[in-house]
N, C-alpha and C. Protein backbone atom coordinates (compact mmCIF):
# COMPACT_ATOMS: atom_id res chain seq x y z
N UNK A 1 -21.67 2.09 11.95
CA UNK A 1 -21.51 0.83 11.27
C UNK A 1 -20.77 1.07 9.95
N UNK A 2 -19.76 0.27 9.52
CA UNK A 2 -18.89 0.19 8.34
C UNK A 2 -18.98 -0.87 7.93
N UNK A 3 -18.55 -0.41 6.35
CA UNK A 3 -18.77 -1.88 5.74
C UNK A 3 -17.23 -2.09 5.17
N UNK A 4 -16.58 -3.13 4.69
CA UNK A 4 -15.05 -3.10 4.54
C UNK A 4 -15.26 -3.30 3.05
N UNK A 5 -14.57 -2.77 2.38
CA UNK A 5 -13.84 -3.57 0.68
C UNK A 5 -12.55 -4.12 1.15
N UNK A 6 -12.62 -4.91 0.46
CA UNK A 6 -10.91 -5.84 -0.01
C UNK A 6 -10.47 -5.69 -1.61
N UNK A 7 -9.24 -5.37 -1.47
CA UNK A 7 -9.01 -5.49 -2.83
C UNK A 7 -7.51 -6.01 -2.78
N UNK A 8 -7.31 -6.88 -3.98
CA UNK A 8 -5.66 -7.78 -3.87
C UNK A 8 -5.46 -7.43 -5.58
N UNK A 9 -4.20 -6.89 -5.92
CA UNK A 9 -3.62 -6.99 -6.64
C UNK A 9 -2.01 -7.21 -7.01
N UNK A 10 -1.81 -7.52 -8.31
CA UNK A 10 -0.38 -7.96 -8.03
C UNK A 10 0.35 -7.60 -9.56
N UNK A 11 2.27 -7.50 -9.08
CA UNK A 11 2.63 -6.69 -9.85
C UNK A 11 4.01 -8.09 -10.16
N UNK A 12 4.29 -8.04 -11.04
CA UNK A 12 5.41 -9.13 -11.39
C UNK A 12 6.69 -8.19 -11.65
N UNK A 13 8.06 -7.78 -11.01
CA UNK A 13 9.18 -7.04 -11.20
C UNK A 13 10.29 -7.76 -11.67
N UNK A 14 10.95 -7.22 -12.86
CA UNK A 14 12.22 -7.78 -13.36
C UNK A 14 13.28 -7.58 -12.33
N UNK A 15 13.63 -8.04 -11.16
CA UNK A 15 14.68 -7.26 -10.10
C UNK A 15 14.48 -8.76 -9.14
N UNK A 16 15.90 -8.53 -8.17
CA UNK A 16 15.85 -9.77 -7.55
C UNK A 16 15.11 -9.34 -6.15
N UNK A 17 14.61 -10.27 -5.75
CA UNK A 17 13.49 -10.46 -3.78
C UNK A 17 14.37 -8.79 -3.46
N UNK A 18 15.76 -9.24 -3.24
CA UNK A 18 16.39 -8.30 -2.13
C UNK A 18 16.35 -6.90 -2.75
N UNK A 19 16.55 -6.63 -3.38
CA UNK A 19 16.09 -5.39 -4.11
C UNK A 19 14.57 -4.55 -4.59
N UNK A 20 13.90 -5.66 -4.22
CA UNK A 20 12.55 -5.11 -4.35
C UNK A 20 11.49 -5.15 -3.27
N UNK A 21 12.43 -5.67 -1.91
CA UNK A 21 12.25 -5.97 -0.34
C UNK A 21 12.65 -4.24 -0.16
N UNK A 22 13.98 -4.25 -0.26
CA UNK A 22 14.47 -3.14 0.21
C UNK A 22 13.76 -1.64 0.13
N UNK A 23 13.43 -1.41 -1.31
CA UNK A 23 12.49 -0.52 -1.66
C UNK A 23 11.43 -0.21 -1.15
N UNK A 24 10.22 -1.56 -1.40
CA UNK A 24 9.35 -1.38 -0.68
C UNK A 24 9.00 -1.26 0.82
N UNK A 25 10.63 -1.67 1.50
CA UNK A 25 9.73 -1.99 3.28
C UNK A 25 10.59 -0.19 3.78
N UNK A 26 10.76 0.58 2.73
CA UNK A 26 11.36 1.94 2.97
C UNK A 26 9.72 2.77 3.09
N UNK A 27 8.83 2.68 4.01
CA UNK A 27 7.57 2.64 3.81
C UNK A 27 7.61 4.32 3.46
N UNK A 28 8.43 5.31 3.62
CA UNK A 28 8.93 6.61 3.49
C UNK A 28 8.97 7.35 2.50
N UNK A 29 9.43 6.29 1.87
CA UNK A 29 9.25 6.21 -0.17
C UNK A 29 8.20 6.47 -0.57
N UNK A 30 7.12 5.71 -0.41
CA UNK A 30 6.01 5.46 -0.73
C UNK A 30 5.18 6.28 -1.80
N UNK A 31 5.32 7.83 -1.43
CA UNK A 31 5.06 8.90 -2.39
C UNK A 31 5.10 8.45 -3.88
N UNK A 32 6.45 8.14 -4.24
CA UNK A 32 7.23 8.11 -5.46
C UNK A 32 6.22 7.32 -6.42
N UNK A 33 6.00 6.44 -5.91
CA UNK A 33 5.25 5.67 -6.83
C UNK A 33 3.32 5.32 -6.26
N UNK A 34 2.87 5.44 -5.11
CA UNK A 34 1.71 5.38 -4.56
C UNK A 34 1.06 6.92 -5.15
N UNK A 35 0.22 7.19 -5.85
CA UNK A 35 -0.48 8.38 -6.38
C UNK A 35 -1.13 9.03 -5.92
N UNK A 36 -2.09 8.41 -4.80
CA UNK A 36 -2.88 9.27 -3.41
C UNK A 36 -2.07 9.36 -2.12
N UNK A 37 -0.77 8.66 -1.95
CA UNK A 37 -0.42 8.91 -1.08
C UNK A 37 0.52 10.17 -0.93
N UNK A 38 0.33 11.10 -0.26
CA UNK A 38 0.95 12.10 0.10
C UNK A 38 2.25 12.30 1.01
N UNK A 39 2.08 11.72 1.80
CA UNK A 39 3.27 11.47 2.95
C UNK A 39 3.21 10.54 3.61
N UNK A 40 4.62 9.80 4.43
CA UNK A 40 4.81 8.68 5.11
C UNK A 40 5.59 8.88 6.07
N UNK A 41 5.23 9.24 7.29
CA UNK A 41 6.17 9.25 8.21
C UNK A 41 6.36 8.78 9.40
N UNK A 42 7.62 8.35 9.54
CA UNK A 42 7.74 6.77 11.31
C UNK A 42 8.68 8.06 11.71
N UNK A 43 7.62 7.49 13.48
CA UNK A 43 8.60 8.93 14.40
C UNK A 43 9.86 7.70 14.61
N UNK A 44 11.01 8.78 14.96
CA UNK A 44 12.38 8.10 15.07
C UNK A 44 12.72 7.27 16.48
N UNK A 45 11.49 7.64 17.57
CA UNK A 45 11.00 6.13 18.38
C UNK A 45 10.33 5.19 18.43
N UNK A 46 9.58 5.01 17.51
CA UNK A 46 8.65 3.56 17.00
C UNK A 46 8.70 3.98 15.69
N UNK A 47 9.71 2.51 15.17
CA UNK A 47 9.87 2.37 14.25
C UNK A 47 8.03 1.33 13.31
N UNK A 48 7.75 0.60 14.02
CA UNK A 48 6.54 -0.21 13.71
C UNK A 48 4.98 0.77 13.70
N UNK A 49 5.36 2.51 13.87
CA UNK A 49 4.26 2.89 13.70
C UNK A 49 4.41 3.48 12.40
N UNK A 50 3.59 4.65 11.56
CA UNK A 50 3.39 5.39 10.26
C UNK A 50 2.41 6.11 10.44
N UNK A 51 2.96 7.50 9.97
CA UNK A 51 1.79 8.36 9.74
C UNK A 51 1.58 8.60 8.58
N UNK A 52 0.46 8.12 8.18
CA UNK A 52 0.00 7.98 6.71
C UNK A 52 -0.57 9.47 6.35
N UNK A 53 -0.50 9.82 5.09
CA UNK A 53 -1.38 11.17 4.50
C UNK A 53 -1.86 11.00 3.39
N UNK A 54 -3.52 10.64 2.75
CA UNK A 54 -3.94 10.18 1.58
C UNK A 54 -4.35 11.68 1.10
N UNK A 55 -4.38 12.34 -0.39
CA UNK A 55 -4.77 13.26 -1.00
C UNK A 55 -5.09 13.08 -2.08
N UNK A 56 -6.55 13.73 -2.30
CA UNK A 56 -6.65 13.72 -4.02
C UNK A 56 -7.45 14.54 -4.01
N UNK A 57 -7.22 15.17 -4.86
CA UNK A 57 -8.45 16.53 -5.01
C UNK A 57 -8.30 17.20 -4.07
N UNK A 58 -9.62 17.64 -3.42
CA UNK A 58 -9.84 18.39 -2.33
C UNK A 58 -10.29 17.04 -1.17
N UNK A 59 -9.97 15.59 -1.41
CA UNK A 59 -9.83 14.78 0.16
C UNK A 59 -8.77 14.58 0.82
N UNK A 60 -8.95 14.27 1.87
CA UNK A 60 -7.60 14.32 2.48
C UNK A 60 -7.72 13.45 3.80
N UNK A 61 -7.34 12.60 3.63
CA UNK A 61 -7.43 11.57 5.31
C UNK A 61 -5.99 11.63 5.40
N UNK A 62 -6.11 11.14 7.10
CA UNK A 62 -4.94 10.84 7.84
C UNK A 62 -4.96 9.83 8.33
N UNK A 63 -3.97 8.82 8.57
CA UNK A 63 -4.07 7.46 9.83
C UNK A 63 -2.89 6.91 10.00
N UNK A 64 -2.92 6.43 11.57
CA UNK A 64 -1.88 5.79 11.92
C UNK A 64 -2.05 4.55 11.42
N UNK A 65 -0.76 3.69 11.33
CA UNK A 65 -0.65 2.73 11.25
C UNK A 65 0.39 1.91 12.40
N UNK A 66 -0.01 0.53 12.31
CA UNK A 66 1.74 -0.40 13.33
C UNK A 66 1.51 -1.57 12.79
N UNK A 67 2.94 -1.91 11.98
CA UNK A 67 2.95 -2.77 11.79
C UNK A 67 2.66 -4.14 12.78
N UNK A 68 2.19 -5.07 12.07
CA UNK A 68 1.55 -6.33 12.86
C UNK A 68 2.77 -7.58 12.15
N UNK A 69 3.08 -7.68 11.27
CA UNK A 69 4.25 -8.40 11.21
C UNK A 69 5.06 -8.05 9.87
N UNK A 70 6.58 -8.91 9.98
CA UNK A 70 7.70 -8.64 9.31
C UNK A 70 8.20 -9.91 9.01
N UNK A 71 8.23 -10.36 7.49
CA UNK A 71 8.98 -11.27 7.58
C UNK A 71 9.83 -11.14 6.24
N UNK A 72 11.19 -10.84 6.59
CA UNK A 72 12.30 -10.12 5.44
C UNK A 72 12.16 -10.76 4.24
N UNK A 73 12.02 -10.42 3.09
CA UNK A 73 11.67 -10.80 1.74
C UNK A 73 10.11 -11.27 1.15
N UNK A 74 9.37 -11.28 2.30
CA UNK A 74 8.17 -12.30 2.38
C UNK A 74 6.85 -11.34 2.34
N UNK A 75 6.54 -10.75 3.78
CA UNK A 75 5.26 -10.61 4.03
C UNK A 75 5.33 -8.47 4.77
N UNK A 76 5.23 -8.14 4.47
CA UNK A 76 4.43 -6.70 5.47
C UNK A 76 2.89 -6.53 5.56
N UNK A 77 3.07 -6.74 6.90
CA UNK A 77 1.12 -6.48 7.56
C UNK A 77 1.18 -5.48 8.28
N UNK A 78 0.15 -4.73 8.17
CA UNK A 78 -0.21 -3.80 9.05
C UNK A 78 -2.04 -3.54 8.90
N UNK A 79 -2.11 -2.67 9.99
CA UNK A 79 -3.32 -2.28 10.45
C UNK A 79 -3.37 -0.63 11.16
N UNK A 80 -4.51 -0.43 10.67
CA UNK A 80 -4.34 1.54 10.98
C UNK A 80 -4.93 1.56 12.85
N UNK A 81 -4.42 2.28 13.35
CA UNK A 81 -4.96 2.34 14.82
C UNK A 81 -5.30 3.69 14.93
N UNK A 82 -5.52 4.40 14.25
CA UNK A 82 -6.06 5.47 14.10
C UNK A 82 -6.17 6.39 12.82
N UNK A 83 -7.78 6.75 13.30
CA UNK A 83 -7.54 7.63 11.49
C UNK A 83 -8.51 6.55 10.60
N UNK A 84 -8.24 6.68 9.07
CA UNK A 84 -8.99 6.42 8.02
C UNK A 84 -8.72 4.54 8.47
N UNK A 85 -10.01 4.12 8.88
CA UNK A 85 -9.78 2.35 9.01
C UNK A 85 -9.19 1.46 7.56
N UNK A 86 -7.82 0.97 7.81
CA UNK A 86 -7.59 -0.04 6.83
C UNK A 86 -6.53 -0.82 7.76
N UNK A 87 -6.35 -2.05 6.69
CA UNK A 87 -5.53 -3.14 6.95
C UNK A 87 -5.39 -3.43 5.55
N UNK A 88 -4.18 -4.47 5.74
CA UNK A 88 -3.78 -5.51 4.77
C UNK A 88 -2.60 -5.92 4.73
N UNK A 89 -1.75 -6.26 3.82
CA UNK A 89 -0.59 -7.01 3.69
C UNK A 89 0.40 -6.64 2.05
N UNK A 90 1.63 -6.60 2.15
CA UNK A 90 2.16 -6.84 0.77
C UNK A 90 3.15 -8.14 1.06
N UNK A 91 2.73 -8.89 0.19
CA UNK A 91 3.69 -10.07 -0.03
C UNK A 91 4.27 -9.99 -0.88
N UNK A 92 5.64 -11.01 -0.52
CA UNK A 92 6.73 -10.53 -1.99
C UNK A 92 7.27 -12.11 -1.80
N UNK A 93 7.00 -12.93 -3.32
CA UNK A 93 7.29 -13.67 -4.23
C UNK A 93 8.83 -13.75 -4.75
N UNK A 94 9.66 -14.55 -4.54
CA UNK A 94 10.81 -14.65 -4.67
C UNK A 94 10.54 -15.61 -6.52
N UNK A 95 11.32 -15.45 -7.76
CA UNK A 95 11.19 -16.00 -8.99
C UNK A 95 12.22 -15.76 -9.73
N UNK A 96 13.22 -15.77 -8.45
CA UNK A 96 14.93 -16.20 -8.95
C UNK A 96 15.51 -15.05 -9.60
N UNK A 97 15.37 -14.48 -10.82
CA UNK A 97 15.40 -13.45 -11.41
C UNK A 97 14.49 -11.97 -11.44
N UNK A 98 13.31 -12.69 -10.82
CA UNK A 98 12.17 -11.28 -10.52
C UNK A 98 11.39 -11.71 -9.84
N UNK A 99 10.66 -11.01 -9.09
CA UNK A 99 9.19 -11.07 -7.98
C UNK A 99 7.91 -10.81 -8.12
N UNK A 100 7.57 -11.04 -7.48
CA UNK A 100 6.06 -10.94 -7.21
C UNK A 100 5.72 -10.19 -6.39
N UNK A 101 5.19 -8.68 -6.56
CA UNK A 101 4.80 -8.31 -5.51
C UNK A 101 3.17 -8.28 -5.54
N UNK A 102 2.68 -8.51 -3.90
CA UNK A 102 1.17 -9.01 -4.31
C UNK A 102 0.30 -8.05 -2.85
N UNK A 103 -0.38 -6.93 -3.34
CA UNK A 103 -0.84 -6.23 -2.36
C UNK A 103 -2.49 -6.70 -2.08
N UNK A 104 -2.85 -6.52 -0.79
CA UNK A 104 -4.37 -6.56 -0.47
C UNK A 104 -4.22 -5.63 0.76
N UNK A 105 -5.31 -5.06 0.42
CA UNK A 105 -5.35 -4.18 1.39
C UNK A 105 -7.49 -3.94 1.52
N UNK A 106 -8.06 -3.61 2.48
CA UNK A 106 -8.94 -3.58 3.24
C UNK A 106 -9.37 -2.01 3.74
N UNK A 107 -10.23 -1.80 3.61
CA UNK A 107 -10.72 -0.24 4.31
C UNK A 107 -12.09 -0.29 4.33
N UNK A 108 -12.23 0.44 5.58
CA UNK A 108 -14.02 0.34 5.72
C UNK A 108 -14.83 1.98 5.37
N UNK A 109 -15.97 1.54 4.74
CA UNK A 109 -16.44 2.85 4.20
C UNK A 109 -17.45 3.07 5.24
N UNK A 110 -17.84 4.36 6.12
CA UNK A 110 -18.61 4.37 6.84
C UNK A 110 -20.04 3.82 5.86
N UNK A 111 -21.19 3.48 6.75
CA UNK A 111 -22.34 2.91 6.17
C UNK A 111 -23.23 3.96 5.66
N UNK A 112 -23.46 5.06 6.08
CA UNK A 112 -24.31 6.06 5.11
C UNK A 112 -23.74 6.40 4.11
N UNK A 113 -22.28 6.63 3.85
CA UNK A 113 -21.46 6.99 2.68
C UNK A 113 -21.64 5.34 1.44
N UNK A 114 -21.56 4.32 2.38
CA UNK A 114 -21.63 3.09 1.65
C UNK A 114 -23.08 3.43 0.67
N UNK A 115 -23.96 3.89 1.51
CA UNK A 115 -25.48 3.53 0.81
C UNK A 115 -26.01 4.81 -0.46
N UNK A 116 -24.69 6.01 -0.15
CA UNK A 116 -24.96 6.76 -0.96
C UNK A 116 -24.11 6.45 -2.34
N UNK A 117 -22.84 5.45 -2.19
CA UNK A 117 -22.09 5.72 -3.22
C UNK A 117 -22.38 4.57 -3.36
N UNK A 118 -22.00 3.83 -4.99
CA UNK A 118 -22.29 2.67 -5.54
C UNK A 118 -20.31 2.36 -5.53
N UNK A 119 -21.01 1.25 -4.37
CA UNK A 119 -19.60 0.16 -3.63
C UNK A 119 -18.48 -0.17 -4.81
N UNK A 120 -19.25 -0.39 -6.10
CA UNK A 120 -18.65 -1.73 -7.01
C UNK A 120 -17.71 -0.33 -7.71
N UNK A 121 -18.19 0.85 -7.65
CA UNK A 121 -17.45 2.21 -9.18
C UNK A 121 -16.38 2.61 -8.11
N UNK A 122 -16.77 2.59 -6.64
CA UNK A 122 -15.30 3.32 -5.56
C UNK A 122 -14.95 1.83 -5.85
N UNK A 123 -15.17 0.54 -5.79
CA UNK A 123 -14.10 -0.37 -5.64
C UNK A 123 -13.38 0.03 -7.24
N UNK A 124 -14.15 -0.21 -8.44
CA UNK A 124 -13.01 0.04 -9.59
C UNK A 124 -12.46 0.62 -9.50
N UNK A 125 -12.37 1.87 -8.91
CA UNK A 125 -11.50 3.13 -8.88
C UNK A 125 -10.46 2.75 -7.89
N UNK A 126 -10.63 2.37 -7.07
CA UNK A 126 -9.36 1.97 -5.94
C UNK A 126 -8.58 1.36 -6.68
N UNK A 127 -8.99 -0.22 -7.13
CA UNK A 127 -8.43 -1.26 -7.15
C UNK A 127 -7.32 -0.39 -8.31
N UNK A 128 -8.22 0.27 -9.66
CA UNK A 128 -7.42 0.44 -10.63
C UNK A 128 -6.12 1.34 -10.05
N UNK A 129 -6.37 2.22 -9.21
CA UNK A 129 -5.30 2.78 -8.91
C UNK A 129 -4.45 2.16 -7.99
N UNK A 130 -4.26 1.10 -7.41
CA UNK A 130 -3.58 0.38 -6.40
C UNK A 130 -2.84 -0.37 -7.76
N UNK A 131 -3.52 -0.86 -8.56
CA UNK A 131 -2.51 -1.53 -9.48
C UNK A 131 -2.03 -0.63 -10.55
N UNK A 132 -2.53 0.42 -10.65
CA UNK A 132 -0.94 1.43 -11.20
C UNK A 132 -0.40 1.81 -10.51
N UNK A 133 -0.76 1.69 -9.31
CA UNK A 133 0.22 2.16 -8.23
C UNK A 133 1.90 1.15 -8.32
N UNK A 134 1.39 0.06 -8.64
CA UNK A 134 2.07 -0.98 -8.11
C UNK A 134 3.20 -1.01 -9.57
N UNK A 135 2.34 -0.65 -11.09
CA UNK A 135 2.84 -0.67 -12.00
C UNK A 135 3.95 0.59 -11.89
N UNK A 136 3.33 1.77 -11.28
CA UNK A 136 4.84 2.74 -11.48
C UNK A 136 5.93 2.20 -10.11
N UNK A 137 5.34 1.36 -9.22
CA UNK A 137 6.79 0.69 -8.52
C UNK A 137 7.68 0.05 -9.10
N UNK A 138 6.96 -1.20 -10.22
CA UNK A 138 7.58 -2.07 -10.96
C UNK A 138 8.91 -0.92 -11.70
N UNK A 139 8.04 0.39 -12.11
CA UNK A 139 9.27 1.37 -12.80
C UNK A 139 10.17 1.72 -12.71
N UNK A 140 10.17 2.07 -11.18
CA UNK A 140 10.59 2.90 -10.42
C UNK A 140 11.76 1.85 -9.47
N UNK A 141 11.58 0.21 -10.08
CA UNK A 141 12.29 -0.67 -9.20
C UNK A 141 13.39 -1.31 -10.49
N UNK A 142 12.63 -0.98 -11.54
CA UNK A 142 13.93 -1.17 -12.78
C UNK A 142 14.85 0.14 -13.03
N UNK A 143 14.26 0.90 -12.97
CA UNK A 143 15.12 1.83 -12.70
C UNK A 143 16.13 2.32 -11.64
N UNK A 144 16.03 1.93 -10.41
CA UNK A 144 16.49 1.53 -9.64
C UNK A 144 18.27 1.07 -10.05
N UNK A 145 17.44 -0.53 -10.73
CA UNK A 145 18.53 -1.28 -10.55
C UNK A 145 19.18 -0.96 -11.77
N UNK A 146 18.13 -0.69 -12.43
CA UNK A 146 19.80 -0.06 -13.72
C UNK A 146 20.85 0.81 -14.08
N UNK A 147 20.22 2.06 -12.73
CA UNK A 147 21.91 2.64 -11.97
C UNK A 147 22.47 1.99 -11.24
């Protein structure tokens, strides 16, 4: 039995939709600016799958992912089909001159690990790092565009 957290955060980028679409749906990238994530890799025949690699310290999960939908400038969903259970979505906010990018994402903590760790200090810790995660994209997407 698992129990899920949700967590949604969101990042506002000086850069236009198409430029901050492009970046992010390079799911390959991901390293650069994601801080636990270790590696990202789509075999070169399914493009809609990912092999995810999370690290920190001495943890280390693995999981597949496939994407569940695509909609260019808008929405990326996915769901893990194997490996460490998560889901969620990044939406992206079009604001003429800059975006919105707005992540939620979902993972289930097995239930004895749930009852040993206090839910609410692993959720601060996620969440905070999903939104610096998102803050060194914002960086990493002005910089970008100012070469």
């Amino acid at each position: 039995m698992s129990d899920w957290l949700e967590h949604t955060v969101q990042v506002e980028v000086d850069a236009p939709i198409d430029l901050v679409w492009s970046l992010w749906s390079d799911l390959e990238q991901m390293p650069r600016w994601m801080k636990w994530i270790d590696s990202v890799k789509i075999p070169p025949d399914n493009p809609d799958i990912s092999l995810w690699k999370l690290k920190t310290g001495s943890l280390e999960f693995n999981w597949k992912s496939r994407i569940l939908k695509v909609i260019p400038n808008q929405i990326i969903q996915w769901e893990s089909i194997d490996g460490l259970p998560n889901q969620g979505a990044i939406r992206f906010y079009d604001r003429h001159n800059s975006s919105i990018v707005k992540m939620t994402i979902s993972y289930a903590i097995p239930g004895i690990i749930g009852k040993i760790m206090d839910n609410l200090f692993l959720g601060r810790v996620v969440e905070s790092t999903i939104q610096a995660d998102l803050e060194r994209f914002k960086e990493y997407a002005l910089n970008v565009k100012a070469n």
